[in-house]
C-alpha atoms as a PDB file:
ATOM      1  CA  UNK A   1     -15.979  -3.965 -13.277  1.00  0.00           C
ATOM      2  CA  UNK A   2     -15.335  -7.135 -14.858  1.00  0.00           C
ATOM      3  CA  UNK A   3     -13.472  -9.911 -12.184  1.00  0.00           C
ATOM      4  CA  UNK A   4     -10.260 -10.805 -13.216  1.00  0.00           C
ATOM      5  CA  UNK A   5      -7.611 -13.766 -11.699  1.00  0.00           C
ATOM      6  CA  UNK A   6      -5.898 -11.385  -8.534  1.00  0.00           C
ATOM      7  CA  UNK A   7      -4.668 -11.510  -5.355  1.00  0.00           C
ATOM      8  CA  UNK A   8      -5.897  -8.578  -3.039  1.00  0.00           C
ATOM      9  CA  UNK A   9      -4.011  -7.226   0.325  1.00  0.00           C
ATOM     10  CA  UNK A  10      -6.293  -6.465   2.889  1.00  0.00           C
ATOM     11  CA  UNK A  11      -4.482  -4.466   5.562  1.00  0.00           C
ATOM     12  CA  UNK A  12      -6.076  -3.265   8.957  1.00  0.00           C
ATOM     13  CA  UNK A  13      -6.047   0.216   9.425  1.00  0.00           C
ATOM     14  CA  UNK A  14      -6.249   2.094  13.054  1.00  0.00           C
ATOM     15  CA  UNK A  15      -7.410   5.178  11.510  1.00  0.00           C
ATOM     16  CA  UNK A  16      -8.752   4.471   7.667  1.00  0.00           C
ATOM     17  CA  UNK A  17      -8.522   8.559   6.864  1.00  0.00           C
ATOM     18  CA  UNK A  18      -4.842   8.280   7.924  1.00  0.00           C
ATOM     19  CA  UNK A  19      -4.190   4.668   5.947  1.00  0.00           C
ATOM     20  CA  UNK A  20      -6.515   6.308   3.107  1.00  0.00           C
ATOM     21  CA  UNK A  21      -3.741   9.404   2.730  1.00  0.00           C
ATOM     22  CA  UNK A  22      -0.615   6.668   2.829  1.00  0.00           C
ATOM     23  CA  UNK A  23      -1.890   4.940   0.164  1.00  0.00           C
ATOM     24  CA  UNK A  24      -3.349   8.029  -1.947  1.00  0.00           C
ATOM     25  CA  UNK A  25       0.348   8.808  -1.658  1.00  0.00           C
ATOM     26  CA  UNK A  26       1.327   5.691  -3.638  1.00  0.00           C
ATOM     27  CA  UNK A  27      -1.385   6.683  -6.310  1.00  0.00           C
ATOM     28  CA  UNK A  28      -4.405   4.572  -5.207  1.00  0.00           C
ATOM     29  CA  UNK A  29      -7.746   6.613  -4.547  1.00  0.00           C
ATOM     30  CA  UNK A  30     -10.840   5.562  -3.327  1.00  0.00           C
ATOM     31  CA  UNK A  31     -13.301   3.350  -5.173  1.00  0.00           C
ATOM     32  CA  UNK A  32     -15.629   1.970  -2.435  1.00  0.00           C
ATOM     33  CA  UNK A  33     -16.348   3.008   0.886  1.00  0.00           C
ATOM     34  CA  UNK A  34     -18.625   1.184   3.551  1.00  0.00           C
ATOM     35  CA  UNK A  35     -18.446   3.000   7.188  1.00  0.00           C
ATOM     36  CA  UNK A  36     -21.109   0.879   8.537  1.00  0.00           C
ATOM     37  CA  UNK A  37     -18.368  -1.886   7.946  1.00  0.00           C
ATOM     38  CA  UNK A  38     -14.973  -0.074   8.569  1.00  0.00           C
ATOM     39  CA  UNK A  39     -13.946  -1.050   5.088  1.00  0.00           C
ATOM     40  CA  UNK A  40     -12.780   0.499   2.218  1.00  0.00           C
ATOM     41  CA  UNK A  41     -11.076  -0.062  -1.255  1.00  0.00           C
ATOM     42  CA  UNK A  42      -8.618   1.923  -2.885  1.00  0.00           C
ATOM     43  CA  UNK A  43      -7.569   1.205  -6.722  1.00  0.00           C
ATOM     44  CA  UNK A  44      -4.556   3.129  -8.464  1.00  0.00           C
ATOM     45  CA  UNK A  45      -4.989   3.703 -12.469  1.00  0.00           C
ATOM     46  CA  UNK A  46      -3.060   0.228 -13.292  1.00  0.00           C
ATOM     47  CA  UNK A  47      -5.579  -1.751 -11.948  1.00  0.00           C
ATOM     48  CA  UNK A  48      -4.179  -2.699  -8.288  1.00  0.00           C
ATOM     49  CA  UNK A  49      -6.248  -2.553  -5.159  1.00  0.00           C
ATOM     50  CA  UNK A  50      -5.363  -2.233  -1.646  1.00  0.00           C
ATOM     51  CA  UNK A  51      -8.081  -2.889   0.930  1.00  0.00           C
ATOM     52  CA  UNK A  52      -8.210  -1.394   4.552  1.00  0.00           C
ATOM     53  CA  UNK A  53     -10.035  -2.773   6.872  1.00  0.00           C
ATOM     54  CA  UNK A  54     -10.823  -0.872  10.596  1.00  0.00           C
ATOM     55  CA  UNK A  55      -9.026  -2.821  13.523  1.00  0.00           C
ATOM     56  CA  UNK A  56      -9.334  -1.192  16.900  1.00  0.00           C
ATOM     57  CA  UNK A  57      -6.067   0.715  18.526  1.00  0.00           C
ATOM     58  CA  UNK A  58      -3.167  -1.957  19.818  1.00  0.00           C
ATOM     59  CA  UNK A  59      -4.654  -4.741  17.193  1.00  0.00           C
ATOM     60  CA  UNK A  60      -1.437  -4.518  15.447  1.00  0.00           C
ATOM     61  CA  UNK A  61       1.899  -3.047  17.241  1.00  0.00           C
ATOM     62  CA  UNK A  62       3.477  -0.863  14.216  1.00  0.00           C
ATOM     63  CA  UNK A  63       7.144  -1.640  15.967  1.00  0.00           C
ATOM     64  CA  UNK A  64       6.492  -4.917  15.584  1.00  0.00           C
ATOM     65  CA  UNK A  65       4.307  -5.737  12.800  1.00  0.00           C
ATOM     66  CA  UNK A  66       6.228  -8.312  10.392  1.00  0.00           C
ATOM     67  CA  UNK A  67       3.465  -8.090   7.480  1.00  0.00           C
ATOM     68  CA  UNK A  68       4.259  -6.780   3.784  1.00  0.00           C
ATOM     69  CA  UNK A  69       2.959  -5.619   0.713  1.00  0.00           C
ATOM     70  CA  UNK A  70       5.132  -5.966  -2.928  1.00  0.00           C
ATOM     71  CA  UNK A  71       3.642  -2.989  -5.482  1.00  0.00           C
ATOM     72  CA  UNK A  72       5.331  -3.199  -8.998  1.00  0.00           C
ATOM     73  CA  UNK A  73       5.120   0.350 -10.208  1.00  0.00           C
ATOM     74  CA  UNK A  74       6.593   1.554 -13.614  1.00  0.00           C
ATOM     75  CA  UNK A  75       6.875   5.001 -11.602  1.00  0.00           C
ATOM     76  CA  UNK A  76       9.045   3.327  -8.354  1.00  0.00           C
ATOM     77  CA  UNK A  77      11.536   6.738  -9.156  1.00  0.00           C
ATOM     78  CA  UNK A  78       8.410   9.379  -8.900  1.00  0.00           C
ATOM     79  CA  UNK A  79       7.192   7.289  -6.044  1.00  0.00           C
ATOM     80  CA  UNK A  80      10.534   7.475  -4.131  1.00  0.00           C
ATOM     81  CA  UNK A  81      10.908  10.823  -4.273  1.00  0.00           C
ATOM     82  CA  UNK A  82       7.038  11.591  -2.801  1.00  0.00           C
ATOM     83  CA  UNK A  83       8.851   9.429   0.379  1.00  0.00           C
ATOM     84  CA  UNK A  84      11.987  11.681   0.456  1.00  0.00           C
ATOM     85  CA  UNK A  85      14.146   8.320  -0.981  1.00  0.00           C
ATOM     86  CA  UNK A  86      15.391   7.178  -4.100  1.00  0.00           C
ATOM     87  CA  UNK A  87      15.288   3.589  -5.693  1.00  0.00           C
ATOM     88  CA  UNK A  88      18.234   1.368  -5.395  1.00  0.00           C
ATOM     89  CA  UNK A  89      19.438  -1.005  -7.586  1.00  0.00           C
ATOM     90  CA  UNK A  90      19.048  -4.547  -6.312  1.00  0.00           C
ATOM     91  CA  UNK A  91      20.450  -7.850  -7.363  1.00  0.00           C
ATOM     92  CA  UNK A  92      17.843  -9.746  -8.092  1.00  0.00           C
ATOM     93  CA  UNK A  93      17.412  -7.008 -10.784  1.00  0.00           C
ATOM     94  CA  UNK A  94      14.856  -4.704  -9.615  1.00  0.00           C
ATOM     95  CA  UNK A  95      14.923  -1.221  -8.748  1.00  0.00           C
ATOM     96  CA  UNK A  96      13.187  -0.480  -5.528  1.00  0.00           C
ATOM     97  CA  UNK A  97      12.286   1.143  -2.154  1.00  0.00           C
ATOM     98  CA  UNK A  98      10.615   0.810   1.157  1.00  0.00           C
ATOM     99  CA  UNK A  99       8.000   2.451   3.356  1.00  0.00           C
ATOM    100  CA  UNK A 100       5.931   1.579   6.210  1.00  0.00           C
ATOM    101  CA  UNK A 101       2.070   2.057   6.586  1.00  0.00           C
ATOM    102  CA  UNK A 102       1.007   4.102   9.694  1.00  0.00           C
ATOM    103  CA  UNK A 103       0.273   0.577  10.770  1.00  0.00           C
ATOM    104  CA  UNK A 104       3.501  -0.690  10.052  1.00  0.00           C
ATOM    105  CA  UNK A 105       2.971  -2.593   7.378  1.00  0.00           C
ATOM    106  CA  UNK A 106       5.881  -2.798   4.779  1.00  0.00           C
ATOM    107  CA  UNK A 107       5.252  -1.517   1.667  1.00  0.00           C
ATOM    108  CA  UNK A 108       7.791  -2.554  -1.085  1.00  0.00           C
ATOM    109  CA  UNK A 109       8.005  -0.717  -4.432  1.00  0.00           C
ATOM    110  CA  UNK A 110       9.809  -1.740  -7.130  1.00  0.00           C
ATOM    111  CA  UNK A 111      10.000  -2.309 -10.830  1.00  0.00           C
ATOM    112  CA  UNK A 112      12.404  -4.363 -13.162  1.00  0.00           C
ATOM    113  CA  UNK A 113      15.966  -2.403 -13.942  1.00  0.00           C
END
């Protein structure tokens, strides 16, 4: 894979299996995996990556975690709808949605109206 100009979110993960299946959710699968390190990084078929990174139980309180990810996704409608919601027209002329991470981590989808 050829490096391109990105920014990557690296989120910490209580259980990666559990973080894995959020995200696979969203359309990302697995491209790397090292145990040895607790680390692994998931790519969906646009080109994003989201990488989880083992942090041990009460690291990060999921009630009051205040950390977020934005994913533009052409699909924020099919995406809803896998969460049980629908995308809402916003002002600032996107259409979008929310979820948390089993971490707690906010996880904003949207895409322009």
């Amino acid at each position: 894979m050829e490096p391109q100009h990105s920014a990557v979110a690296i989120l910490p993960a209580h259980d990666l299996d559990e973080s894995q299946a959020f995200f696979e959710r969203l359309g990302f699968a697995m491209a790397s995996r090292y145990d040895a390190h607790g680390y692994r990084i998931l790519r969906d078929s646009a080109g994003a990556s989201i990488h989880l990174t083992k942090v041990d139980s009460g690291w990060i309180d999921a009630q009051r975690n205040v950390h977020g990810v934005y994913l533009y996704s052409k699909d924020v409608d099919g995406l809803a709808r896998e969460f049980g919601q629908t995308a809402d027209e916003k002002p600032w002329g996107l259409r979008e949605f929310a979820v948390s991470d089993p971490v707690g981590t906010l996880i904003r989808i949207g895409w322009p109206s």
